[in-house]
PDB file of N, CA and C in Angstrom:
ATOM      1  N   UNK A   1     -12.153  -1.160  18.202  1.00  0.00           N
ATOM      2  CA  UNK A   1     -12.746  -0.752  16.936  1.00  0.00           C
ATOM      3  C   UNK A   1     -14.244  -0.966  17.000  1.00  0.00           C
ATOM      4  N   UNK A   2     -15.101   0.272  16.527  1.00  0.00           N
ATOM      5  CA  UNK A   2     -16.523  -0.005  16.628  1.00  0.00           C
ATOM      6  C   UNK A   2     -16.835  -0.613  14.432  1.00  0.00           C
ATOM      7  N   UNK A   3     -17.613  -0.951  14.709  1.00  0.00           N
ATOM      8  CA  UNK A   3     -18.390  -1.179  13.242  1.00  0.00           C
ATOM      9  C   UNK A   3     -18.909  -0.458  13.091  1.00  0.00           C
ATOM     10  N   UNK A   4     -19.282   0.083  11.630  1.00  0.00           N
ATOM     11  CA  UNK A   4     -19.860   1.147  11.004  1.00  0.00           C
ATOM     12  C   UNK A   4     -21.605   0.981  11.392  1.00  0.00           C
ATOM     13  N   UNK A   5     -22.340   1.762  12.332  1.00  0.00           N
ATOM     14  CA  UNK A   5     -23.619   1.649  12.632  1.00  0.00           C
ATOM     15  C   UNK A   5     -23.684   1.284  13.759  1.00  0.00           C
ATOM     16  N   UNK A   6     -22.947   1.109  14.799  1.00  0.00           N
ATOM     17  CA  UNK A   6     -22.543   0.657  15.885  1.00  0.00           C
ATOM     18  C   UNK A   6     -23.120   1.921  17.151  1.00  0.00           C
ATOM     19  N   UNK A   7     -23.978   1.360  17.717  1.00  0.00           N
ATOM     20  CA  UNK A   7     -24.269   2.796  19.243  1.00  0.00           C
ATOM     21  C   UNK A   7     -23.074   2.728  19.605  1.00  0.00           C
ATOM     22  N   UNK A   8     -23.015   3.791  20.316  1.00  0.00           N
ATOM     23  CA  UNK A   8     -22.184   4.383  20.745  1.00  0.00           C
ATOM     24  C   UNK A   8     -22.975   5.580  22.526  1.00  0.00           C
ATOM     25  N   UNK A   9     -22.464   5.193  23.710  1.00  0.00           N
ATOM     26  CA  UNK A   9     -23.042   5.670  24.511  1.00  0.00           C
ATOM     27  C   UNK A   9     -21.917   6.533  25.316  1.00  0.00           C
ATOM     28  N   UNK A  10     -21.424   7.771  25.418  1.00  0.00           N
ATOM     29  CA  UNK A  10     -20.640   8.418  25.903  1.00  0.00           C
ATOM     30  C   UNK A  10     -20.834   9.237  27.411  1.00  0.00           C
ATOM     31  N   UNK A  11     -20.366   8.256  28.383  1.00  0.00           N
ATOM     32  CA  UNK A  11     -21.269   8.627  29.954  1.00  0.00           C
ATOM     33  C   UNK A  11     -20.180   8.872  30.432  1.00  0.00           C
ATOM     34  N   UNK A  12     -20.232  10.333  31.450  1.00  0.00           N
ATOM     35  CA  UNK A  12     -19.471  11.398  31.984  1.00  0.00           C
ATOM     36  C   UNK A  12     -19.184  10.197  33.460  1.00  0.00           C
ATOM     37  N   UNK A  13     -20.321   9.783  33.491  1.00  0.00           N
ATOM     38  CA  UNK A  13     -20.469   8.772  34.645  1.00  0.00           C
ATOM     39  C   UNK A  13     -19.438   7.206  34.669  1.00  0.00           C
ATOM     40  N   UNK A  14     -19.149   7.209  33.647  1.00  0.00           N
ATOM     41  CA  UNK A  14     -18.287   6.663  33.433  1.00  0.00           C
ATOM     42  C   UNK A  14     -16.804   6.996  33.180  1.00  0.00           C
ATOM     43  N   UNK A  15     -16.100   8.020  33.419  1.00  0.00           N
ATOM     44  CA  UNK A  15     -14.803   8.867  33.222  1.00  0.00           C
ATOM     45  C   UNK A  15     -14.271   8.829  34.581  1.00  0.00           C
ATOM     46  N   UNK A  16     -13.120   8.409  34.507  1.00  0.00           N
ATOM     47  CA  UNK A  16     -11.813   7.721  35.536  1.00  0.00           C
ATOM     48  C   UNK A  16     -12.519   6.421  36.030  1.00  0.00           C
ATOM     49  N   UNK A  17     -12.589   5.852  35.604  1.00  0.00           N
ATOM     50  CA  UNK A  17     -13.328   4.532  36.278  1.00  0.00           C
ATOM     51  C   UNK A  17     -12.809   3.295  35.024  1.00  0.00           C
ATOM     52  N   UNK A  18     -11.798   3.546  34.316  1.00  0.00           N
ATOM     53  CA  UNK A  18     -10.982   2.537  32.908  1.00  0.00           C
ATOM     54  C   UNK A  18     -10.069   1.569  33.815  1.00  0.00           C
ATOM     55  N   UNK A  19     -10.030   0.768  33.959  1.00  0.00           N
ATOM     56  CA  UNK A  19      -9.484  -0.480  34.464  1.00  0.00           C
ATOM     57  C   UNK A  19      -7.972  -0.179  34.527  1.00  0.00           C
ATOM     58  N   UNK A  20      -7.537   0.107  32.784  1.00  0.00           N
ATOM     59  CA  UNK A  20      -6.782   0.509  32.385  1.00  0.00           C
ATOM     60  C   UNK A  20      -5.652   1.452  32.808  1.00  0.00           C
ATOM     61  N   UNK A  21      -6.468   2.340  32.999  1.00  0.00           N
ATOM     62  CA  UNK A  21      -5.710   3.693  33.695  1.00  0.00           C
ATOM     63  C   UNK A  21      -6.036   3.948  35.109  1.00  0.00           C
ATOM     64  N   UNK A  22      -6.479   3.422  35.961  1.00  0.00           N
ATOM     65  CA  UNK A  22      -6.546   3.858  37.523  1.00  0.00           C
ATOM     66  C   UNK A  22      -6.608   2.375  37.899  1.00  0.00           C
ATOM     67  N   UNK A  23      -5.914   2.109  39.122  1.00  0.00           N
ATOM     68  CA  UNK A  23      -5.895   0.418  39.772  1.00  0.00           C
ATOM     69  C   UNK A  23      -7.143   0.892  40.422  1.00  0.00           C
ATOM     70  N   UNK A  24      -8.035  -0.469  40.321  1.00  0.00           N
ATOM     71  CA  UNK A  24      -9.097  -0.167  41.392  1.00  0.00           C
ATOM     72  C   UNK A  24      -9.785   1.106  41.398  1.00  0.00           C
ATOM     73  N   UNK A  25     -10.540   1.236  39.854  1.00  0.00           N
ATOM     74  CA  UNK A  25     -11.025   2.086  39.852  1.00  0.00           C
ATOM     75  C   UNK A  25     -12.651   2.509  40.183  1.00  0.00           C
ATOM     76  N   UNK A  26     -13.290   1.412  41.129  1.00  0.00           N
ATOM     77  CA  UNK A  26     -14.488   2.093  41.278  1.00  0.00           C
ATOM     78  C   UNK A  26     -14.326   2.231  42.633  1.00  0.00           C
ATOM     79  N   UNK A  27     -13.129   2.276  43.091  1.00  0.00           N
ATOM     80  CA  UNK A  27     -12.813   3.042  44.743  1.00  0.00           C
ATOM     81  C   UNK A  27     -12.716   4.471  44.492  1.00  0.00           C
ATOM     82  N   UNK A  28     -13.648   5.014  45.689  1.00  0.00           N
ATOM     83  CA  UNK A  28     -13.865   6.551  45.630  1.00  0.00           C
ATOM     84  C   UNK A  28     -12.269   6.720  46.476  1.00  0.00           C
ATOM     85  N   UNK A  29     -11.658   7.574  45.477  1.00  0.00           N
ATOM     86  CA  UNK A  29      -9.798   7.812  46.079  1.00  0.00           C
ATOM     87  C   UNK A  29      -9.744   9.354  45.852  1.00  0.00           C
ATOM     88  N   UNK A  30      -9.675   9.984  47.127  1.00  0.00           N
ATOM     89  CA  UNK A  30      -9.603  11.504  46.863  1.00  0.00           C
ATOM     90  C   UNK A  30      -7.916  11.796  46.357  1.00  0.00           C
ATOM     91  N   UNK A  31      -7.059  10.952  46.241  1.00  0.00           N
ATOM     92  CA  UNK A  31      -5.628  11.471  46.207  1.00  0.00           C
ATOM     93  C   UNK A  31      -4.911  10.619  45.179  1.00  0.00           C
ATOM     94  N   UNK A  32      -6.375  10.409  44.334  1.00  0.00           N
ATOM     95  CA  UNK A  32      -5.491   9.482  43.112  1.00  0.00           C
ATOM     96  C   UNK A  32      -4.843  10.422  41.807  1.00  0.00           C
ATOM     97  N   UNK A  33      -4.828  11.344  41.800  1.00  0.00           N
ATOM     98  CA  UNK A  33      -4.159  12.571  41.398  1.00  0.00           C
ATOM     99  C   UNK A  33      -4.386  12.765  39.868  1.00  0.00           C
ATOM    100  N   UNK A  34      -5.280  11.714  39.599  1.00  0.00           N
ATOM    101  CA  UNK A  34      -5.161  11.997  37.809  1.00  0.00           C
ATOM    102  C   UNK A  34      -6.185  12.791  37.321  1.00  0.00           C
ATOM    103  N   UNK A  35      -6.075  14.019  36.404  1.00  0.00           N
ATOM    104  CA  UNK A  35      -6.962  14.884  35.917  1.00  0.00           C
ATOM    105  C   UNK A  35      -8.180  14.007  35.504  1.00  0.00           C
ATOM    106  N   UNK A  36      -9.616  14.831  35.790  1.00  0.00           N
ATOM    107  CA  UNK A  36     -10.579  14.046  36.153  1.00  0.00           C
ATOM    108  C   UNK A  36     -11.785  14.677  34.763  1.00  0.00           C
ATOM    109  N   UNK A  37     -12.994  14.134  34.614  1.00  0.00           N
ATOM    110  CA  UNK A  37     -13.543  15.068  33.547  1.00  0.00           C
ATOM    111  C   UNK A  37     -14.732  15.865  34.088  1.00  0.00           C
ATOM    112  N   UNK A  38     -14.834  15.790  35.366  1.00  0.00           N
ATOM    113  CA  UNK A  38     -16.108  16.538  36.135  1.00  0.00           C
ATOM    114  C   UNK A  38     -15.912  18.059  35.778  1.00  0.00           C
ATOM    115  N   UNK A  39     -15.184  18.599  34.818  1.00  0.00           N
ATOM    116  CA  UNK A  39     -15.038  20.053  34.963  1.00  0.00           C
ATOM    117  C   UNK A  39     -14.792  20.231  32.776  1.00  0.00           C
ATOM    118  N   UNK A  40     -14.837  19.094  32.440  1.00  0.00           N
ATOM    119  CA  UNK A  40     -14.847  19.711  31.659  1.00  0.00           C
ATOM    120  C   UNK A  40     -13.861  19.417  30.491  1.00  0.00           C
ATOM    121  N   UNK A  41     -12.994  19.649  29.296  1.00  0.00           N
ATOM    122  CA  UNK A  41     -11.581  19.426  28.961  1.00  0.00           C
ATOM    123  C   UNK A  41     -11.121  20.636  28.003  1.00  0.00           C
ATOM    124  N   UNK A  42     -10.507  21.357  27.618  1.00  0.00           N
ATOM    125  CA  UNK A  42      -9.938  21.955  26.653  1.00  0.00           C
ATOM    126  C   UNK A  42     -11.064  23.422  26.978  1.00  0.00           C
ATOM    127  N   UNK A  43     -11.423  23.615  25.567  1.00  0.00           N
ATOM    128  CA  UNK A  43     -12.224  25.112  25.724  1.00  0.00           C
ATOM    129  C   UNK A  43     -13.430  25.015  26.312  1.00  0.00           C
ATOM    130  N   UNK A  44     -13.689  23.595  26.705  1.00  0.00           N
ATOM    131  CA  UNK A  44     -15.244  23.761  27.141  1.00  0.00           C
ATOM    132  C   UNK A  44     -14.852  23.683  28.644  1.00  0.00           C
ATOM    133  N   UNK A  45     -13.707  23.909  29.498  1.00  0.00           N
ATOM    134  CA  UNK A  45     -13.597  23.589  30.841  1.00  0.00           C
ATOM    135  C   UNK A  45     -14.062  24.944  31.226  1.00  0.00           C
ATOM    136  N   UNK A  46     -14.318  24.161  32.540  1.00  0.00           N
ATOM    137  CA  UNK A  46     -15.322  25.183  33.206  1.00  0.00           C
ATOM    138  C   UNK A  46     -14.525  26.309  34.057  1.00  0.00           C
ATOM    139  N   UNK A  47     -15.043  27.711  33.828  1.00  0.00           N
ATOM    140  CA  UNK A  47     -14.038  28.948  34.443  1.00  0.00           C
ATOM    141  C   UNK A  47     -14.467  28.756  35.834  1.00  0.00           C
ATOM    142  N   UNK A  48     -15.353  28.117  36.404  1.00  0.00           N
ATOM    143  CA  UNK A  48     -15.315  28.351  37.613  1.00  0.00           C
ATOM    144  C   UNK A  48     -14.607  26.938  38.401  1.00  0.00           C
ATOM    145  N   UNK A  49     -13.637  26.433  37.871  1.00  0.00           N
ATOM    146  CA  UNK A  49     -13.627  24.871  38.219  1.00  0.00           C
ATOM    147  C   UNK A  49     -12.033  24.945  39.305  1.00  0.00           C
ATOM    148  N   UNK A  50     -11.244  26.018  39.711  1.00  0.00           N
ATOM    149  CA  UNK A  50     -10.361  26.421  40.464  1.00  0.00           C
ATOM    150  C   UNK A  50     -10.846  27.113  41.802  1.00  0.00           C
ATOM    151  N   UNK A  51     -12.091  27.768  41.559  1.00  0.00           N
ATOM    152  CA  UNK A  51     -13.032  28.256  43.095  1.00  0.00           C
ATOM    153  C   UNK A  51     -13.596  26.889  43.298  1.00  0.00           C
ATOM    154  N   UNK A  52     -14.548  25.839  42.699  1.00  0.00           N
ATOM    155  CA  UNK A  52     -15.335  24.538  42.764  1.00  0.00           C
ATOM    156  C   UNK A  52     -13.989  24.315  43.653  1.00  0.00           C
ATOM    157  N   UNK A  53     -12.883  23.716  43.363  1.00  0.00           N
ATOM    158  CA  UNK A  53     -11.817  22.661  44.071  1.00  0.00           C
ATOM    159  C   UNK A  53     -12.043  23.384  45.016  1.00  0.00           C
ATOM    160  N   UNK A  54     -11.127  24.607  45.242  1.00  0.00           N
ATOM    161  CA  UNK A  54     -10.848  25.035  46.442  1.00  0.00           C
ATOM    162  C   UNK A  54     -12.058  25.399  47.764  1.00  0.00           C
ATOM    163  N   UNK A  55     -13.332  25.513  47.617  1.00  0.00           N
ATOM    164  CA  UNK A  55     -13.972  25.390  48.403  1.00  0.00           C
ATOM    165  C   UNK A  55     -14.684  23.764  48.604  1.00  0.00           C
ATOM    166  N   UNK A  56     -14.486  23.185  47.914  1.00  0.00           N
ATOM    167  CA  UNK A  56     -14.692  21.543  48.019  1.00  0.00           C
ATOM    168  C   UNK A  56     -13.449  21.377  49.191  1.00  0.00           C
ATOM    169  N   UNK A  57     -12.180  21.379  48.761  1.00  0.00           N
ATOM    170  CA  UNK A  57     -10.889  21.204  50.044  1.00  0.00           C
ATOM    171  C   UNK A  57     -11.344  21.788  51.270  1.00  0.00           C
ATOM    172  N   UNK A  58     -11.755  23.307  51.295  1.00  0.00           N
ATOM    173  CA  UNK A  58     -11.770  23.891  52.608  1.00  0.00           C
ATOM    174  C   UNK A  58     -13.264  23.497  53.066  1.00  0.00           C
ATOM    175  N   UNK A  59     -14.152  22.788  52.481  1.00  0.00           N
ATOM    176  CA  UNK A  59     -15.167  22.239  53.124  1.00  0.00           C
ATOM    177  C   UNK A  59     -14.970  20.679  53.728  1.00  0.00           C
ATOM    178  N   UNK A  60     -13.812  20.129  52.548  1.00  0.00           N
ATOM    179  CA  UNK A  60     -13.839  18.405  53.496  1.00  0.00           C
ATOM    180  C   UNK A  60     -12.865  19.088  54.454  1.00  0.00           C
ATOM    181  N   UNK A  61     -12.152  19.602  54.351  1.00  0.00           N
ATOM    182  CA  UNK A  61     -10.920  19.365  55.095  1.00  0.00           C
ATOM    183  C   UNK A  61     -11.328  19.985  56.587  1.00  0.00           C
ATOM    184  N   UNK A  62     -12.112  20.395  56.798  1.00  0.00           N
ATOM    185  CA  UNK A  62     -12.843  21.489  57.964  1.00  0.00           C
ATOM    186  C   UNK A  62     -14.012  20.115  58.857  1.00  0.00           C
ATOM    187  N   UNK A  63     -14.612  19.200  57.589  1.00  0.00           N
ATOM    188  CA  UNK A  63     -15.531  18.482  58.207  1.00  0.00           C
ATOM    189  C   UNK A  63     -14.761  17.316  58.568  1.00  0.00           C
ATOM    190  N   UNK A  64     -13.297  16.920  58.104  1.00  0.00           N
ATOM    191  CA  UNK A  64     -13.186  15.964  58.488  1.00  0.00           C
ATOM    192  C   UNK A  64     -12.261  16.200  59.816  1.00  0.00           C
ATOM    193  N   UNK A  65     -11.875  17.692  59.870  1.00  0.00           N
ATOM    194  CA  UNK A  65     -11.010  17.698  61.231  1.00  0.00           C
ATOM    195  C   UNK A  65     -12.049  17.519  62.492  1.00  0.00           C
ATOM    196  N   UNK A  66     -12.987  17.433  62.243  1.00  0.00           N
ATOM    197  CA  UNK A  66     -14.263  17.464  63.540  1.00  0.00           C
ATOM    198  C   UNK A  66     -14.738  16.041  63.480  1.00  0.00           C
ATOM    199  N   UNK A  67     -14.864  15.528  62.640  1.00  0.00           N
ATOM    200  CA  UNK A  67     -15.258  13.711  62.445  1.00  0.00           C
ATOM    201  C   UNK A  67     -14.237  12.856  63.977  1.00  0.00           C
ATOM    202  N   UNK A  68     -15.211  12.331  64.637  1.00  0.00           N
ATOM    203  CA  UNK A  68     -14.005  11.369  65.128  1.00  0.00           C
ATOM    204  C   UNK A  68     -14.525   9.640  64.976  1.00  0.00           C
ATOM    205  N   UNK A  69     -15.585   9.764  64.096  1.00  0.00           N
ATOM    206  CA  UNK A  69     -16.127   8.464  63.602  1.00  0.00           C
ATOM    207  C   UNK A  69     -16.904   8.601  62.927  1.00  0.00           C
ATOM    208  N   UNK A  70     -16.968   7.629  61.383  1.00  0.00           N
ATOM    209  CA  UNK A  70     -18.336   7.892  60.612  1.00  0.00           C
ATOM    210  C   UNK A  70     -18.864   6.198  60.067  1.00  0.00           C
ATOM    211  N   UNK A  71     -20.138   6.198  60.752  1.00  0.00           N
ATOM    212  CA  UNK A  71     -20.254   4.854  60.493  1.00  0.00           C
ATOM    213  C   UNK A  71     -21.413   4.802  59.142  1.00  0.00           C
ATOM    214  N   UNK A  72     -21.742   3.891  58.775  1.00  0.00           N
ATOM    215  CA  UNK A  72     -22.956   3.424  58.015  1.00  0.00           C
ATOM    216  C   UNK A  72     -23.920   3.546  58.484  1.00  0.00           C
ATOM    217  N   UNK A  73     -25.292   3.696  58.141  1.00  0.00           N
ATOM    218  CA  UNK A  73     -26.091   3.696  59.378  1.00  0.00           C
ATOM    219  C   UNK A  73     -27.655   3.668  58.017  1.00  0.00           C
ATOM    220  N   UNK A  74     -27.406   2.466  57.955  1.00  0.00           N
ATOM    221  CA  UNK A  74     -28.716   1.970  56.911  1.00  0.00           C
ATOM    222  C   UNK A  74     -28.098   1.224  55.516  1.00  0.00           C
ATOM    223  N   UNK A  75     -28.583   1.157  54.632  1.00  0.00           N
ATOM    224  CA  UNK A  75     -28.877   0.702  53.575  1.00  0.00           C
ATOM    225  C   UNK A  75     -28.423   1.059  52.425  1.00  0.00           C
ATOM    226  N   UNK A  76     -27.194   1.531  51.615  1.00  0.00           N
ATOM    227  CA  UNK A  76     -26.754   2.042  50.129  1.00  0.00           C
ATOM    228  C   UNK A  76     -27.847   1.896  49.040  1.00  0.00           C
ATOM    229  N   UNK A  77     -28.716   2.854  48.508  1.00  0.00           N
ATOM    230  CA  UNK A  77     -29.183   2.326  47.512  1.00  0.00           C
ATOM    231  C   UNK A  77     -28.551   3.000  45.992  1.00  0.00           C
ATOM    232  N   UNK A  78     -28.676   2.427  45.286  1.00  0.00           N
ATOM    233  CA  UNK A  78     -27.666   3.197  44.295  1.00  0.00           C
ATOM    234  C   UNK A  78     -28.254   3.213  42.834  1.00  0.00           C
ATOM    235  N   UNK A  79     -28.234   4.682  42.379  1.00  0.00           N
ATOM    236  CA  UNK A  79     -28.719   4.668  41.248  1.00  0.00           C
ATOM    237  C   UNK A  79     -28.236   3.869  39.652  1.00  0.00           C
ATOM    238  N   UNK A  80     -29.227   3.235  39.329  1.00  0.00           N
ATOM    239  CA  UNK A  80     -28.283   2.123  38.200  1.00  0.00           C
ATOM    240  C   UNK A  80     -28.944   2.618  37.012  1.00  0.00           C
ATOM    241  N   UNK A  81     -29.120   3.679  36.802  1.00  0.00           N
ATOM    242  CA  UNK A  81     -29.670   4.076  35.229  1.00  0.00           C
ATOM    243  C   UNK A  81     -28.583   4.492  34.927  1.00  0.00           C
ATOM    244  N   UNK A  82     -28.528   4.736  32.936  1.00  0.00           N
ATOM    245  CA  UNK A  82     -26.922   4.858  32.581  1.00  0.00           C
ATOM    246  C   UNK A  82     -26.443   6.126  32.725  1.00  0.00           C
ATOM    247  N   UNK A  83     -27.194   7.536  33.008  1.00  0.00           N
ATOM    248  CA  UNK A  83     -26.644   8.443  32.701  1.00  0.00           C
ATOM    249  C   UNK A  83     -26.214   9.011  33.890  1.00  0.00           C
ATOM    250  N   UNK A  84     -26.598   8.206  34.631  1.00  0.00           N
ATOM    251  CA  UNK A  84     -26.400   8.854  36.111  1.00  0.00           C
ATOM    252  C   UNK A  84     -25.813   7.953  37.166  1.00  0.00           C
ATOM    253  N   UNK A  85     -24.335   7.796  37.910  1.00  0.00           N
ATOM    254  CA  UNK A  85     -24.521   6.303  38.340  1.00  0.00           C
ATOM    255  C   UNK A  85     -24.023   7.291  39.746  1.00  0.00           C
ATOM    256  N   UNK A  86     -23.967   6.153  40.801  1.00  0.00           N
ATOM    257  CA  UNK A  86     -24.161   6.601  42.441  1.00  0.00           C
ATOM    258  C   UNK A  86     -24.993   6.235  42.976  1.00  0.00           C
ATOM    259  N   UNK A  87     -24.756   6.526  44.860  1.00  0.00           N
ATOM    260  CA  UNK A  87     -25.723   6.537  45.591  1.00  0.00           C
ATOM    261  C   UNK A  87     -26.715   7.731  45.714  1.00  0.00           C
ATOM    262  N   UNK A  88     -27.975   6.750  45.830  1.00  0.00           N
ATOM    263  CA  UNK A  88     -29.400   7.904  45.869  1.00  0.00           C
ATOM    264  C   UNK A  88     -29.106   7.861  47.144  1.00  0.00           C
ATOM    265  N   UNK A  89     -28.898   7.050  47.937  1.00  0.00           N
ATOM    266  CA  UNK A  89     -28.906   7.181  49.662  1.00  0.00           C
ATOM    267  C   UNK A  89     -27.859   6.712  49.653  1.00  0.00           C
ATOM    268  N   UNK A  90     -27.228   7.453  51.008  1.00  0.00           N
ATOM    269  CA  UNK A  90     -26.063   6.535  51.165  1.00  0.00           C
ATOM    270  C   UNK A  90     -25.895   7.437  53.084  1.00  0.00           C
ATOM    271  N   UNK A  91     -26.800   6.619  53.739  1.00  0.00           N
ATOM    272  CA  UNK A  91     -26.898   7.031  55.390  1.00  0.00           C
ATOM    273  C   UNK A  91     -26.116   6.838  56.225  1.00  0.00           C
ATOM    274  N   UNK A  92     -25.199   8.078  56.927  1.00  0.00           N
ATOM    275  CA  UNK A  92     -23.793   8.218  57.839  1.00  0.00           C
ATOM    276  C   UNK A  92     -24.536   8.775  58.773  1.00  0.00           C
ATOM    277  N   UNK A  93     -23.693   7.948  60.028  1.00  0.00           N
ATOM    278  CA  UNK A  93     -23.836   8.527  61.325  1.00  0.00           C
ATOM    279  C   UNK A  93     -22.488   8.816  61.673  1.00  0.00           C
ATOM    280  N   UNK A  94     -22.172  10.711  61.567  1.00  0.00           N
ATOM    281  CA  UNK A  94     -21.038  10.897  61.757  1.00  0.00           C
ATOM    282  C   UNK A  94     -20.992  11.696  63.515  1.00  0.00           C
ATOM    283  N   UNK A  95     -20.074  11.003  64.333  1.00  0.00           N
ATOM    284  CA  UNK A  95     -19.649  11.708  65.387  1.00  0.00           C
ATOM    285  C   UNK A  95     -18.481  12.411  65.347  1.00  0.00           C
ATOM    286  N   UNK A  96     -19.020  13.966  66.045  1.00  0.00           N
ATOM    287  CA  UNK A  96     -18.153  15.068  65.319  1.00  0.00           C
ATOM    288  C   UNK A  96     -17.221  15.349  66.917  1.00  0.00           C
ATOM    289  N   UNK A  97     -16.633  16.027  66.722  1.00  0.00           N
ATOM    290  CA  UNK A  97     -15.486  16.082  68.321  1.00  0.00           C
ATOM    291  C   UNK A  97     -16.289  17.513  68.292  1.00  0.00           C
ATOM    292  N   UNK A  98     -16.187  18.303  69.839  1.00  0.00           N
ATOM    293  CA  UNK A  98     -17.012  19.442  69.948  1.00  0.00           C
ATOM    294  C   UNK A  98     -15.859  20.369  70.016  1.00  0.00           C
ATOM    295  N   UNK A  99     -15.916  21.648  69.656  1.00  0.00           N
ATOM    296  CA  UNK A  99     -15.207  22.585  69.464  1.00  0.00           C
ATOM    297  C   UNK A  99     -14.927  22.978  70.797  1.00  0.00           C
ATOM    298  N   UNK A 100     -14.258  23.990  70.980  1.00  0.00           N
ATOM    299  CA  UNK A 100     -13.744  24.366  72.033  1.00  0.00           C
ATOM    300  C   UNK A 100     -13.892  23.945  73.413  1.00  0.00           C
TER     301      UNK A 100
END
């Protein structure tokens, strides 16, 4: 319950990340399966948000069949203002297997 006059701060940056509803929720989990709000909800969801997935899949799924190691390779710095949360850097040294 908020009190009458009470802020109120509503951050997108904050959606699936409720204690509550996902175990361990500030683990980045590509297969935690629960509808997410990056696209949107009801009439305001986004028409293009079924092409977004599907070329997001056929882009990891393509980079990670070539990965045969991805290490760290520096320093995480991470953005801590409220409207925006993540890494500003976040430096991989990925070794890729060579094609044919």
């Amino acid at each position: 319950r908020l009190p009458p006059g009470a802020l109120v701060l509503a951050l997108v940056g904050s959606a699936n990340r409720d204690e509550r509803q996902f175990p361990d929720p500030e683990r980045f989990d590509l297969e935690r399966g629960q509808l997410g709000l990056q696209f949107g909800f009801g009439i305001h969801y986004c028409i293009g948000a079924a092409l977004a997935k599907l070329e997001a899949t056929v882009a990891v799924q393509a980079l990670v069949a070539r990965l045969r190691r991805v290490e760290l390779d520096g320093e995480v710095v991470y953005n801590r203002t409220l409207p925006v949360r993540g890494p500003l850097r976040l430096p991989l040294r990925l070794e890729l297997q060579r094609i044919g």
